[in-house]
PDB file of N, CA and C in Angstrom:
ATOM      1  N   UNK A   1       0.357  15.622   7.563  1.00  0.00           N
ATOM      2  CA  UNK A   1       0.160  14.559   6.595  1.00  0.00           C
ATOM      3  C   UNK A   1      -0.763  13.514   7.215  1.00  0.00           C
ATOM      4  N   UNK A   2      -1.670  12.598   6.475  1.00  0.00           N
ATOM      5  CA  UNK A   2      -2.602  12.505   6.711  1.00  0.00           C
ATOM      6  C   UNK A   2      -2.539  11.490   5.862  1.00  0.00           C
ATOM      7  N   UNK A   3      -2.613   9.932   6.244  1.00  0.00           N
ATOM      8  CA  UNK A   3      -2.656   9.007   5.269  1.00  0.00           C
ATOM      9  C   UNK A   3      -3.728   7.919   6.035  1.00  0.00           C
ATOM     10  N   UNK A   4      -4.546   7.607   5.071  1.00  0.00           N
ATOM     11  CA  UNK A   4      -5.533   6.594   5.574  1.00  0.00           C
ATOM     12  C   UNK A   4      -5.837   5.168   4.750  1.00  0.00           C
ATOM     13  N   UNK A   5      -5.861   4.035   5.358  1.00  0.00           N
ATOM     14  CA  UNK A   5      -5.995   3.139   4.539  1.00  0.00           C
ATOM     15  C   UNK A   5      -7.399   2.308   4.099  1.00  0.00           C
ATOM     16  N   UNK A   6      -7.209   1.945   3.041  1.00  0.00           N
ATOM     17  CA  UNK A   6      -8.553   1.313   2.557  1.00  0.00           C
ATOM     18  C   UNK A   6      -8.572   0.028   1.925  1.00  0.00           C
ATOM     19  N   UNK A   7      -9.833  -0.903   1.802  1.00  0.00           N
ATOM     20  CA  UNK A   7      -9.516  -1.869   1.473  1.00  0.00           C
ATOM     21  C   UNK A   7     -10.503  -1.682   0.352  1.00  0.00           C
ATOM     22  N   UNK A   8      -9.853  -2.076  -0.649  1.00  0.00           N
ATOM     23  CA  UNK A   8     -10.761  -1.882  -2.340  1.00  0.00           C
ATOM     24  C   UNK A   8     -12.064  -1.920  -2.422  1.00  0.00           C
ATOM     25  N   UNK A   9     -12.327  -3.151  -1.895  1.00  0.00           N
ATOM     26  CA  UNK A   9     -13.753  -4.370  -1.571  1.00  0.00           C
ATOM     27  C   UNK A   9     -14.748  -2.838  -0.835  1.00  0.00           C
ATOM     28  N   UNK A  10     -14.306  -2.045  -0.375  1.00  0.00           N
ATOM     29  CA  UNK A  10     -15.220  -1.773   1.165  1.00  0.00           C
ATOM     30  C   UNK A  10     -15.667  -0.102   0.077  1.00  0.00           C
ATOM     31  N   UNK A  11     -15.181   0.195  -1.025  1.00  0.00           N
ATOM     32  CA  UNK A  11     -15.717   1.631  -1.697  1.00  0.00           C
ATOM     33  C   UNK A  11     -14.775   2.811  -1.017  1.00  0.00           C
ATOM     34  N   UNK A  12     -15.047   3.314  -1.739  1.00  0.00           N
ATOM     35  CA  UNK A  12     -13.879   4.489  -1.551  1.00  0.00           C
ATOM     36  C   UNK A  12     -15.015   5.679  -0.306  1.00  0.00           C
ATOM     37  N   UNK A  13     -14.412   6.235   0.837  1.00  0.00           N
ATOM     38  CA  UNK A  13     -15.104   7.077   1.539  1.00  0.00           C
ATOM     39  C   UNK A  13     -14.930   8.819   0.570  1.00  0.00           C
ATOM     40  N   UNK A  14     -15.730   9.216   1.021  1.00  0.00           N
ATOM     41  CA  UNK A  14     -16.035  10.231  -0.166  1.00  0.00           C
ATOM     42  C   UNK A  14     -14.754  11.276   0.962  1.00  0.00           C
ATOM     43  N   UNK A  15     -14.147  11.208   2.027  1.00  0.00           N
ATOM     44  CA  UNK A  15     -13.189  11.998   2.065  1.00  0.00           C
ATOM     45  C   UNK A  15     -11.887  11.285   2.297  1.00  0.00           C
ATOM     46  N   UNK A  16     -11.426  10.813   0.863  1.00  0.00           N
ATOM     47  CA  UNK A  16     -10.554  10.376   1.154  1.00  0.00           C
ATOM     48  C   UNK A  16      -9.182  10.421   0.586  1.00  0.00           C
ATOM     49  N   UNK A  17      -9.401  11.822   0.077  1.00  0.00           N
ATOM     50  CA  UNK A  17      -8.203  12.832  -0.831  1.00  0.00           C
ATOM     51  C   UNK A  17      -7.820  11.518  -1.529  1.00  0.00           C
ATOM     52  N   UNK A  18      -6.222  12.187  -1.876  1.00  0.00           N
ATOM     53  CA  UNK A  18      -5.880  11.337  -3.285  1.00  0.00           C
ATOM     54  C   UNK A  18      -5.547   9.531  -2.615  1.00  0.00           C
ATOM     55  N   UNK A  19      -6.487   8.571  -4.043  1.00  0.00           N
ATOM     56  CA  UNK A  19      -5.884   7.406  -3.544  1.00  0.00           C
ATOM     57  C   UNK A  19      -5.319   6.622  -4.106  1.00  0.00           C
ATOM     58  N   UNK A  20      -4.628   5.945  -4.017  1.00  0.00           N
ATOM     59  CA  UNK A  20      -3.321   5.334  -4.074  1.00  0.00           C
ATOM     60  C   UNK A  20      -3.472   3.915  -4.250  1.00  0.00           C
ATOM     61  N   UNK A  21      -3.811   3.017  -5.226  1.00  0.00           N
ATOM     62  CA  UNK A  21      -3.329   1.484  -4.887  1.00  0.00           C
ATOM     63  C   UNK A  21      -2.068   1.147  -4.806  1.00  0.00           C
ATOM     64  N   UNK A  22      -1.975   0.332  -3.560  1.00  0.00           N
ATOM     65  CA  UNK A  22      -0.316  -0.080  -3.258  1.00  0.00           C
ATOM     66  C   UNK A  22      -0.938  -1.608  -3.608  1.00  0.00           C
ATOM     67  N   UNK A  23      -1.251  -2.302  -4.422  1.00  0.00           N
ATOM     68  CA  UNK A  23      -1.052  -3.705  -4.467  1.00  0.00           C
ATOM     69  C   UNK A  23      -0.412  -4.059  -5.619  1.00  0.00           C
ATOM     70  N   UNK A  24       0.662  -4.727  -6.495  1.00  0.00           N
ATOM     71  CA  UNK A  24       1.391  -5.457  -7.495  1.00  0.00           C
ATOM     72  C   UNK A  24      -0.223  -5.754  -8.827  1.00  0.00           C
ATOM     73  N   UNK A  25      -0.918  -6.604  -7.483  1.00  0.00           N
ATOM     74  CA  UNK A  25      -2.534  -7.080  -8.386  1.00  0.00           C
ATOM     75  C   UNK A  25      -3.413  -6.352  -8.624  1.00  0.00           C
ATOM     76  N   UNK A  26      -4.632  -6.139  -9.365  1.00  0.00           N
ATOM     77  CA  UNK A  26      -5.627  -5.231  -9.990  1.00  0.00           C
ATOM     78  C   UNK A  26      -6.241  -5.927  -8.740  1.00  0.00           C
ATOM     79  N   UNK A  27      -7.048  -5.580  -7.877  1.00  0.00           N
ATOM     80  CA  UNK A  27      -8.203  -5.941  -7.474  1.00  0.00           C
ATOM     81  C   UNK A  27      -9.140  -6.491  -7.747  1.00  0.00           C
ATOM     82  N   UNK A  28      -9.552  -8.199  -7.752  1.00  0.00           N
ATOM     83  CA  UNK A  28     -10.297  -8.699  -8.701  1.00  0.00           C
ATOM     84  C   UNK A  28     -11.957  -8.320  -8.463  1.00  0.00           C
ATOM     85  N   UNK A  29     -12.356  -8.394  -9.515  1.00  0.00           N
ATOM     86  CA  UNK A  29     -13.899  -7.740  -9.395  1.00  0.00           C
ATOM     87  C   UNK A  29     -14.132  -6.002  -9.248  1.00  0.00           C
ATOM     88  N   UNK A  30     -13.088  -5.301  -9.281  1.00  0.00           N
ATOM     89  CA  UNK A  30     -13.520  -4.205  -8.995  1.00  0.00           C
ATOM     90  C   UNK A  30     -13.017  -3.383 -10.663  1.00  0.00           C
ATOM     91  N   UNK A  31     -13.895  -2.694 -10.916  1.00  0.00           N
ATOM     92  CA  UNK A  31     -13.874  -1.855 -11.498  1.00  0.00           C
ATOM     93  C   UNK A  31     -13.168  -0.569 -11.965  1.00  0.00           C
ATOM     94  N   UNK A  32     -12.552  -0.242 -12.468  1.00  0.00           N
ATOM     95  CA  UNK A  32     -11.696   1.504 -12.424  1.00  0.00           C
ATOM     96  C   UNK A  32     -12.554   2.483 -12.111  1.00  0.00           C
ATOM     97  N   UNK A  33     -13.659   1.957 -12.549  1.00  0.00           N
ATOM     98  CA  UNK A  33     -14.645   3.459 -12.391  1.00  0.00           C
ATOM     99  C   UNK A  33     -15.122   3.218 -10.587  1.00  0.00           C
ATOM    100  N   UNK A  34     -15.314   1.509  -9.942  1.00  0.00           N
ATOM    101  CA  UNK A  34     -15.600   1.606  -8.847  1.00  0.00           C
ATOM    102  C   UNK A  34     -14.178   1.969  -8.219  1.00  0.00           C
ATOM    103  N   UNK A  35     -13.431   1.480  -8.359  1.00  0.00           N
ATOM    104  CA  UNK A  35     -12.075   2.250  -7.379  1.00  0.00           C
ATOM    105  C   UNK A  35     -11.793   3.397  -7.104  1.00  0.00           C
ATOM    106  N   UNK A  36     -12.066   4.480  -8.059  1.00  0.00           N
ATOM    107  CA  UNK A  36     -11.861   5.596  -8.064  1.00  0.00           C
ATOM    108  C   UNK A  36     -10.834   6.019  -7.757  1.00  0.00           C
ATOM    109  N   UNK A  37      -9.293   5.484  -7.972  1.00  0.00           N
ATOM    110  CA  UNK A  37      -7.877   5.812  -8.471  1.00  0.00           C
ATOM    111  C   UNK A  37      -7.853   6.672  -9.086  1.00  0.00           C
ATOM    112  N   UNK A  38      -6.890   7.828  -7.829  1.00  0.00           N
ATOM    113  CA  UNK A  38      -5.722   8.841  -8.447  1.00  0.00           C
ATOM    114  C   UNK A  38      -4.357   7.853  -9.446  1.00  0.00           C
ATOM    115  N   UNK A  39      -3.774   7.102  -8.836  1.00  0.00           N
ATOM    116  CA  UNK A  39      -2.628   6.272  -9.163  1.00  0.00           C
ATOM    117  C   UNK A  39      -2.705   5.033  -8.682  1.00  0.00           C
ATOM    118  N   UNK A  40      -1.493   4.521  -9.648  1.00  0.00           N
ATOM    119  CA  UNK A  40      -1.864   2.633  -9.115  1.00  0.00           C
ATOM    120  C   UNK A  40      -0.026   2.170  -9.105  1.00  0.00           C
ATOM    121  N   UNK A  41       0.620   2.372  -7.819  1.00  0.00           N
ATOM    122  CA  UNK A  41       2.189   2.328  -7.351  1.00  0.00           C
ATOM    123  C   UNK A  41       2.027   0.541  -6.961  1.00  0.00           C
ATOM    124  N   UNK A  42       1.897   0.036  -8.892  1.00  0.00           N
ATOM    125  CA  UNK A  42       2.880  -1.487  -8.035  1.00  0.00           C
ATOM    126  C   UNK A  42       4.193  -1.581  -7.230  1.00  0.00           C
ATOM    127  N   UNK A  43       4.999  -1.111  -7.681  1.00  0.00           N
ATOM    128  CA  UNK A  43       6.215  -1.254  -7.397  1.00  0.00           C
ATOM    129  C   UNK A  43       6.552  -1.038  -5.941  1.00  0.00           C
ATOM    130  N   UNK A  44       5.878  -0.445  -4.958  1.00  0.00           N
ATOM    131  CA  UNK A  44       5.542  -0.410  -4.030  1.00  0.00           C
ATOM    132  C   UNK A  44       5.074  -1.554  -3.018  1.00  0.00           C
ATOM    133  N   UNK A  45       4.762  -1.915  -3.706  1.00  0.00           N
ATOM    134  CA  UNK A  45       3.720  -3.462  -2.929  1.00  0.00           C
ATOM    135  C   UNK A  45       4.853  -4.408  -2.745  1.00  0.00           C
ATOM    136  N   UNK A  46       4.960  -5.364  -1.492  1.00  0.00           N
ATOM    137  CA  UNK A  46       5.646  -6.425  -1.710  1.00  0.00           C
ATOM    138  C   UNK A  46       6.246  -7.261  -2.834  1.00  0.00           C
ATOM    139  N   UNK A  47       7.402  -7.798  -3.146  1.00  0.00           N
ATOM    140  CA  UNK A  47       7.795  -8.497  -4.130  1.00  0.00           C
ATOM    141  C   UNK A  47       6.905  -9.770  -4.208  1.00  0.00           C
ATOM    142  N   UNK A  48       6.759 -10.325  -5.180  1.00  0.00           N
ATOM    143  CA  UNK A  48       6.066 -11.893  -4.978  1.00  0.00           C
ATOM    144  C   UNK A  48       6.483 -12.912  -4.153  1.00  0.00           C
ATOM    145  N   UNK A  49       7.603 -12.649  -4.550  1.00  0.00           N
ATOM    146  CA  UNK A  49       8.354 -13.914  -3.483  1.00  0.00           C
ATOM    147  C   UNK A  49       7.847 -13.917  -1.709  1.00  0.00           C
ATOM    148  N   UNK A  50       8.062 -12.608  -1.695  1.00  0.00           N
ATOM    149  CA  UNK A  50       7.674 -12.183  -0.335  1.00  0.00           C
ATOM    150  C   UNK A  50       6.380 -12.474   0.383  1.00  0.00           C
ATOM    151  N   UNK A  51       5.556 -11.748  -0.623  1.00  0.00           N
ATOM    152  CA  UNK A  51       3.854 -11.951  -0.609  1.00  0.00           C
ATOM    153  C   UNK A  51       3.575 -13.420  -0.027  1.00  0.00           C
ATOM    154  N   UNK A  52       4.161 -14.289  -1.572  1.00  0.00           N
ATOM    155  CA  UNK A  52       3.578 -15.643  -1.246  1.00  0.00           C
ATOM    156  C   UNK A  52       4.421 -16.476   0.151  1.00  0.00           C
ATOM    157  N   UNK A  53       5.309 -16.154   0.507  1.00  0.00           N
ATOM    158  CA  UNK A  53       6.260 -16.502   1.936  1.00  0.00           C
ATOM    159  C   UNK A  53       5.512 -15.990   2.970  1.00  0.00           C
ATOM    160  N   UNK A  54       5.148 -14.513   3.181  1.00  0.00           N
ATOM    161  CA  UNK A  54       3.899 -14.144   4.334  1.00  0.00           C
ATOM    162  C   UNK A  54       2.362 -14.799   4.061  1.00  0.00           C
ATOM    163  N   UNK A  55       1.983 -14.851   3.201  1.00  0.00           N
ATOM    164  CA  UNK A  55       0.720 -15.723   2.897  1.00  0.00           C
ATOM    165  C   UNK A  55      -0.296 -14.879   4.313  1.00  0.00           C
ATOM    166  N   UNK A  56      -0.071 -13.661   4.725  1.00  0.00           N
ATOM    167  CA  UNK A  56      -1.092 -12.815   5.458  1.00  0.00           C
ATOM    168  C   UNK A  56      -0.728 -13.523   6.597  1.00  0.00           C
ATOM    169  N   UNK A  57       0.069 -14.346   7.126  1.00  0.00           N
ATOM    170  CA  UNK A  57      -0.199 -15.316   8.210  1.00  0.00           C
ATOM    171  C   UNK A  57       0.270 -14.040   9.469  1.00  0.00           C
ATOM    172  N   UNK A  58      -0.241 -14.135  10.563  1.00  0.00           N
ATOM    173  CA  UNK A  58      -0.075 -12.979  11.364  1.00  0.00           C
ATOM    174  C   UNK A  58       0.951 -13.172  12.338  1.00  0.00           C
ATOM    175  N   UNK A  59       1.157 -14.256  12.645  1.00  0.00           N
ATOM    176  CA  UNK A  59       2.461 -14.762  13.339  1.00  0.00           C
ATOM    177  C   UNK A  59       3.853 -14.894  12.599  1.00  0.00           C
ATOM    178  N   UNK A  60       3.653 -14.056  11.238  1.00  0.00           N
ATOM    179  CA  UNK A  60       4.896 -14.022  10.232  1.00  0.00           C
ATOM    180  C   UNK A  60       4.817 -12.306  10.400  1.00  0.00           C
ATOM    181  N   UNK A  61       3.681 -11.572  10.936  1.00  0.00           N
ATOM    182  CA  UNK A  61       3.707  -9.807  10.571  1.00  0.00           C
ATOM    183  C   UNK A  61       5.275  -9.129  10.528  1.00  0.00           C
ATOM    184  N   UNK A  62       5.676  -9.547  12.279  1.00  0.00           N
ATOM    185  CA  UNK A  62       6.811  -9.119  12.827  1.00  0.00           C
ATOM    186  C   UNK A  62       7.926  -9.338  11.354  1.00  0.00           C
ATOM    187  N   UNK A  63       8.154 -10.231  11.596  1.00  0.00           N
ATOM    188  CA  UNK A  63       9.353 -10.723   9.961  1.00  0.00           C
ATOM    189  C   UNK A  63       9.089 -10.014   7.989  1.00  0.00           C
ATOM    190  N   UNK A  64       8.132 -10.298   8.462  1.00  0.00           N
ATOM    191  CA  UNK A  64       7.154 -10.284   6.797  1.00  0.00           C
ATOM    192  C   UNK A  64       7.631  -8.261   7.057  1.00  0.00           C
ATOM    193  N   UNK A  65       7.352  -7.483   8.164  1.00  0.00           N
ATOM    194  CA  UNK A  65       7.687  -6.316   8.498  1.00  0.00           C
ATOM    195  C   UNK A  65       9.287  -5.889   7.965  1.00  0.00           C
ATOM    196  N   UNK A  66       9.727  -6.576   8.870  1.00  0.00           N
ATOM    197  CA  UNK A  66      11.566  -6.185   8.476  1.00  0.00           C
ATOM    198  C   UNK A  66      11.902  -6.684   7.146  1.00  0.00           C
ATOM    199  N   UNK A  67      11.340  -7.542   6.430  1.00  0.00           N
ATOM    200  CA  UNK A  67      11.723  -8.212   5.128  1.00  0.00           C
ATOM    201  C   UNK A  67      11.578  -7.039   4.097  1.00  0.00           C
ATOM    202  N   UNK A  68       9.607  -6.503   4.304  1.00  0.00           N
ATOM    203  CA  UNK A  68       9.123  -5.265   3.349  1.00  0.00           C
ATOM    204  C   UNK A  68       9.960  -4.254   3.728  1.00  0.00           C
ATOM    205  N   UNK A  69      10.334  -3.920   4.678  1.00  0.00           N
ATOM    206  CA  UNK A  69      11.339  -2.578   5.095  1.00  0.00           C
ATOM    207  C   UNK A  69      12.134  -2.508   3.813  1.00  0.00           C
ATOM    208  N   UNK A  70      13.006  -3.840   4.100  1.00  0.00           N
ATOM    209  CA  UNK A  70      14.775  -3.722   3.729  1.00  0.00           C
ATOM    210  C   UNK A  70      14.069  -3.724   2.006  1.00  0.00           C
ATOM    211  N   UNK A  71      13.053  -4.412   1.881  1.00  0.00           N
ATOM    212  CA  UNK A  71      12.353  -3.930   0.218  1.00  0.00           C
ATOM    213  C   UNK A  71      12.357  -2.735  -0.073  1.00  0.00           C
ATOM    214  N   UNK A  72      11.809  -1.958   0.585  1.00  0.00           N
ATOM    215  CA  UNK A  72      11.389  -0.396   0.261  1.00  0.00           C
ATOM    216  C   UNK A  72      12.563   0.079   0.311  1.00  0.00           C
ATOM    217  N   UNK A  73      13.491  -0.024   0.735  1.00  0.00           N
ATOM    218  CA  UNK A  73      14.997   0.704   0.900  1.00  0.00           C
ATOM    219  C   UNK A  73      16.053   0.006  -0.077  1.00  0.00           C
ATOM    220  N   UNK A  74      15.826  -1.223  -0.596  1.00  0.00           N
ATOM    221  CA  UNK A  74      17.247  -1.679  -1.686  1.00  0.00           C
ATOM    222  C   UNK A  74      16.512  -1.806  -2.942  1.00  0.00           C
ATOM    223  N   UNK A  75      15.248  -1.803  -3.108  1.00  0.00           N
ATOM    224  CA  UNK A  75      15.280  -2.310  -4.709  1.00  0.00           C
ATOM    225  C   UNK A  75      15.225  -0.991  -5.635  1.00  0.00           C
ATOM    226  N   UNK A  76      15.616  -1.074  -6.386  1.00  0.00           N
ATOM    227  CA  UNK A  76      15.112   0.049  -7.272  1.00  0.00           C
ATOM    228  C   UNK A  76      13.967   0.820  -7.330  1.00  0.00           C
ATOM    229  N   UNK A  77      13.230  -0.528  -8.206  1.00  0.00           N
ATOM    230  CA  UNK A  77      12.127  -0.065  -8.441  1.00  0.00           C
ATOM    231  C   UNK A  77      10.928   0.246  -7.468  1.00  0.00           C
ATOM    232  N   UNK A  78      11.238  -0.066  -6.029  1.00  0.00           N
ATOM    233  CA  UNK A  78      10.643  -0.003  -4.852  1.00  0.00           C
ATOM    234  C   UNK A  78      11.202   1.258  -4.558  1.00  0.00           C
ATOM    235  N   UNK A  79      12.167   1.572  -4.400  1.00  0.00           N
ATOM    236  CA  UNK A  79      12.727   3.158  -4.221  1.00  0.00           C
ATOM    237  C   UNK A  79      11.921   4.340  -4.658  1.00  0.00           C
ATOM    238  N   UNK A  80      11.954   3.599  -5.996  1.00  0.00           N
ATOM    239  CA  UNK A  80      11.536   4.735  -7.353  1.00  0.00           C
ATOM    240  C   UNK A  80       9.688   5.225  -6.932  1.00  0.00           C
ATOM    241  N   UNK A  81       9.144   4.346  -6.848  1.00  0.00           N
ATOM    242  CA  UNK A  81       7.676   4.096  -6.045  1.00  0.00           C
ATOM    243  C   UNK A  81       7.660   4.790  -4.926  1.00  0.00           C
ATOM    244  N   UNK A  82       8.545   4.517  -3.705  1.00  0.00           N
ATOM    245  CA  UNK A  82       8.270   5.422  -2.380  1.00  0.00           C
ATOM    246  C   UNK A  82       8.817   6.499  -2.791  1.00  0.00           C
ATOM    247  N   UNK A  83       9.948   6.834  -3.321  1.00  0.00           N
ATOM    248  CA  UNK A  83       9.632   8.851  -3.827  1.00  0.00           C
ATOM    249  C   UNK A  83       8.584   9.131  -4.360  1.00  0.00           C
ATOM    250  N   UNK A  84       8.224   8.628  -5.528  1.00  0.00           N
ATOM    251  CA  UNK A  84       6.685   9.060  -5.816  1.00  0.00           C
ATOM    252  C   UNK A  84       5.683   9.132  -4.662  1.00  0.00           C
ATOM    253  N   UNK A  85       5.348   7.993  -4.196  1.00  0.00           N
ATOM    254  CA  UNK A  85       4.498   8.605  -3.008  1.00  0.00           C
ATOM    255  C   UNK A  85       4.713   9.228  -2.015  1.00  0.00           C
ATOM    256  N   UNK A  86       6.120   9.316  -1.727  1.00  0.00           N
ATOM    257  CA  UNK A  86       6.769  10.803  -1.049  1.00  0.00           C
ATOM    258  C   UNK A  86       6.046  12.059  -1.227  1.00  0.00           C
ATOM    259  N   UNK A  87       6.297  12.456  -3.009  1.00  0.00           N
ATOM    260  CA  UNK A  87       6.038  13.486  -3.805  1.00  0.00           C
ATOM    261  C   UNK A  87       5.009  13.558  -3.394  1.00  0.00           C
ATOM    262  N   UNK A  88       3.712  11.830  -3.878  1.00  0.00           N
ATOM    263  CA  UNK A  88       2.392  12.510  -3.420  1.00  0.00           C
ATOM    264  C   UNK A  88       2.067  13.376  -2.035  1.00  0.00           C
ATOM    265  N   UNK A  89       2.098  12.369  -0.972  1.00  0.00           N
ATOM    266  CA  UNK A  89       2.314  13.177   0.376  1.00  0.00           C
ATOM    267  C   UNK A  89       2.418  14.290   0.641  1.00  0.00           C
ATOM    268  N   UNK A  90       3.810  14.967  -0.355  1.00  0.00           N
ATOM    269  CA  UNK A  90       3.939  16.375   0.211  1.00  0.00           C
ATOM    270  C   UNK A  90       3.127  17.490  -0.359  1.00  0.00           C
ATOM    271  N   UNK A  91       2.443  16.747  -1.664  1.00  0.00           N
ATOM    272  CA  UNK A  91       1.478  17.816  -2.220  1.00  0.00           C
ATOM    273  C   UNK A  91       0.165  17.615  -1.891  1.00  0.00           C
ATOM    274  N   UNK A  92      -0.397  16.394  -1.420  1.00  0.00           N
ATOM    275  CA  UNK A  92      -1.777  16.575  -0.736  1.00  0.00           C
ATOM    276  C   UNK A  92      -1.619  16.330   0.540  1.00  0.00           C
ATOM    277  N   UNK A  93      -3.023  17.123   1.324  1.00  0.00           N
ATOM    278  CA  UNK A  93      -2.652  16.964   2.996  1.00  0.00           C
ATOM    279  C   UNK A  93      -3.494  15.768   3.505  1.00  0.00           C
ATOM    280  N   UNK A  94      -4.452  14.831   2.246  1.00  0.00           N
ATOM    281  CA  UNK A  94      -5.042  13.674   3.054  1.00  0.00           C
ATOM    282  C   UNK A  94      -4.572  12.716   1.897  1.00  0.00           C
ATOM    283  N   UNK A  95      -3.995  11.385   1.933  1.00  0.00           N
ATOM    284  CA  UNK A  95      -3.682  10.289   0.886  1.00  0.00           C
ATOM    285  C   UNK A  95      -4.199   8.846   1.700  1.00  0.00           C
ATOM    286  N   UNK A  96      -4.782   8.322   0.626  1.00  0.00           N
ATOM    287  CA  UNK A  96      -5.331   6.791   1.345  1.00  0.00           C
ATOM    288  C   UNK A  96      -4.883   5.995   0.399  1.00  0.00           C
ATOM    289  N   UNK A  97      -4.129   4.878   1.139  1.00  0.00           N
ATOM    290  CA  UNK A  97      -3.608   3.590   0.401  1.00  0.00           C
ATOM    291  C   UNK A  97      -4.514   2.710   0.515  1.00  0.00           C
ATOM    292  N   UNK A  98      -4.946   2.301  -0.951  1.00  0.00           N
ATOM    293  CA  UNK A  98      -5.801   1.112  -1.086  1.00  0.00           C
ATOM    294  C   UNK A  98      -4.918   0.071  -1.154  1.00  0.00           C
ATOM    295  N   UNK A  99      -5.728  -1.157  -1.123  1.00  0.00           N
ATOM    296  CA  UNK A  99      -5.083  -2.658  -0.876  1.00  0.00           C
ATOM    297  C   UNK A  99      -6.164  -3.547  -0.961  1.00  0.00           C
ATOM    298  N   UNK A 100      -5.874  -4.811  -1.451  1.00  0.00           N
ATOM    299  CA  UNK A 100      -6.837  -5.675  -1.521  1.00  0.00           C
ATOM    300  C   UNK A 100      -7.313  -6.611  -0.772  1.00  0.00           C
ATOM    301  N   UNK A 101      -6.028  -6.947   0.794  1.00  0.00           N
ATOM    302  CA  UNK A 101      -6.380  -7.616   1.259  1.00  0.00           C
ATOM    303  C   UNK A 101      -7.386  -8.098   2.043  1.00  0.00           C
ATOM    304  N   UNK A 102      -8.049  -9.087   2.913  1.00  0.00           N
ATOM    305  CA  UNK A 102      -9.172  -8.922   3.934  1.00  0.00           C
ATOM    306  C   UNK A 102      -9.120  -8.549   5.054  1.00  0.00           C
ATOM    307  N   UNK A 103      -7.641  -8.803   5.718  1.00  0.00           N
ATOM    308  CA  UNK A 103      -7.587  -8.217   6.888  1.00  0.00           C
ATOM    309  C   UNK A 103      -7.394  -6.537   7.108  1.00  0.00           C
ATOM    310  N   UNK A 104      -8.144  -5.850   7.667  1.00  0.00           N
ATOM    311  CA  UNK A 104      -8.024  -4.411   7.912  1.00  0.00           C
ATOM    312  C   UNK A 104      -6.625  -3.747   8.646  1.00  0.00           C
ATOM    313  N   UNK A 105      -6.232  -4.737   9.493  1.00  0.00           N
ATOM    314  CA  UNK A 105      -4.910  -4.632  10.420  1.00  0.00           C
ATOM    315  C   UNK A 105      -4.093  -5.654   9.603  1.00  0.00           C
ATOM    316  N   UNK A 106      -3.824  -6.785   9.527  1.00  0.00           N
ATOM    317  CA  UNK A 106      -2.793  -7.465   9.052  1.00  0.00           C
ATOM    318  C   UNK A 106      -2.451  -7.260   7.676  1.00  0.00           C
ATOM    319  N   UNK A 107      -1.857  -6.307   7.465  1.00  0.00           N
ATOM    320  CA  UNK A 107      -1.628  -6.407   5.573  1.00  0.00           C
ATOM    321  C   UNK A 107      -0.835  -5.261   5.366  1.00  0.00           C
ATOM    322  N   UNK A 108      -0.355  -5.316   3.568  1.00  0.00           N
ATOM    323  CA  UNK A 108       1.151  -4.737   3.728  1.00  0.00           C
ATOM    324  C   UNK A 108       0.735  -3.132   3.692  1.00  0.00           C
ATOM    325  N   UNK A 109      -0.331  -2.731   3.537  1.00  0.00           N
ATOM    326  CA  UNK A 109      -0.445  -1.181   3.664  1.00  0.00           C
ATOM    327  C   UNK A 109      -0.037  -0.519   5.063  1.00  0.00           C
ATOM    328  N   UNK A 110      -0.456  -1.139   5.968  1.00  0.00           N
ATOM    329  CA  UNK A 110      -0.515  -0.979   7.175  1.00  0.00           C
ATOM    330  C   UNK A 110       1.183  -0.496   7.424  1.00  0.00           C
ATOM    331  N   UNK A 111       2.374  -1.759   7.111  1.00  0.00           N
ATOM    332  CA  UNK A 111       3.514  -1.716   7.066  1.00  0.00           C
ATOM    333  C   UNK A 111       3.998  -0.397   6.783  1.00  0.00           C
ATOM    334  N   UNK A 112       3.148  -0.345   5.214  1.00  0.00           N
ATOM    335  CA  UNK A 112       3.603   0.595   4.590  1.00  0.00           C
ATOM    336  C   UNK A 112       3.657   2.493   5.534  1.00  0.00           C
ATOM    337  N   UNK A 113       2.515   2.377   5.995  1.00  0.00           N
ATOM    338  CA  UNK A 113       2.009   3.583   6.433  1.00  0.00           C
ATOM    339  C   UNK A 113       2.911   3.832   7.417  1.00  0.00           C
ATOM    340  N   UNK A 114       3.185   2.854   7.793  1.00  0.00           N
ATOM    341  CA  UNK A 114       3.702   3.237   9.222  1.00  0.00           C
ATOM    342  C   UNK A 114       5.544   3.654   9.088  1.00  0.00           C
ATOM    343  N   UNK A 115       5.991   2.939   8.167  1.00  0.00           N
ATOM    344  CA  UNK A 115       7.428   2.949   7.059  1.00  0.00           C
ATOM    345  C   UNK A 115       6.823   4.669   6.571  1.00  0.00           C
ATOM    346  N   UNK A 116       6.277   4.733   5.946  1.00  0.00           N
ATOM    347  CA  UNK A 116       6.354   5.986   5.813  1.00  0.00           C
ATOM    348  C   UNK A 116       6.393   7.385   6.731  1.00  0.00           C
ATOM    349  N   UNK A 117       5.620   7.248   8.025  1.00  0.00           N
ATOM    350  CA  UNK A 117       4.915   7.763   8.835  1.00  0.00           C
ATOM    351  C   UNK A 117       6.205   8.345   9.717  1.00  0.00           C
ATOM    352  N   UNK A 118       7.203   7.183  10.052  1.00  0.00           N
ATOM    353  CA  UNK A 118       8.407   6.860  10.513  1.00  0.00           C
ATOM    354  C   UNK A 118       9.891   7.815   9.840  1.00  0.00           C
ATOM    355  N   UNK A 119       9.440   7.501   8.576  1.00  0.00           N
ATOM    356  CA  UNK A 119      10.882   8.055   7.833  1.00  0.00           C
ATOM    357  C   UNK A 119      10.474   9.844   7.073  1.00  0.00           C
TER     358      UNK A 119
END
């Protein structure tokens, strides 16, 4: 398995099997036809509350980390989202999570990948 991440802004790499937006938000300025979305897993993405409490700040990663965890594991509809991209996973052998943020390392895909990568 084979998951790679992307940031909306930067174009999709032409090998970058099925992709995935993990953000709650549309990506502003970008296009459907420029994104080039297989699927779009809000429910996946941080809660708001959360989002706006990490505010990307990087000296919150560590926390903002264990907070999105215990997300992906109690909410429902966050559940319901990581089986689906479970599912995806096990049927393609390359998946890239898009995201909107600016930082390439600090942001919740990263979390995500690695929450997945892990379990």
């Amino acid at each position: 398995m084979v998951i790679n991440l992307e940031r909306a802004y930067d174009g999709p790499a032409p090998d970058g099997g099925f992709r995935v937006l993990v953000d709650r938000l549309w990506p502003r300025g970008i296009s459907r036809e420029r994104a080039r979305l297989d699927l779009w897993l809000k429910d996946v993405a941080p809660s708001p509350g959360l989002r706006s409490w990490w505010n990307h700040d990087p000296q919150r990663l560590a926390e903002f980390a264990r907070r999105y965890r215990a997300e992906l594991e109690s909410d429902a509809a966050t559940i319901g989202a990581v089986d689906t991209l479970r599912e995806v996973l096990e049927r393609h052998p390359m998946v890239t999570l898009v995201y909107g943020a600016r930082d390439p390392v600090v942001n919740h895909a990263a979390v995500l990948r690695d929450y997945l990568v892990a379990s």
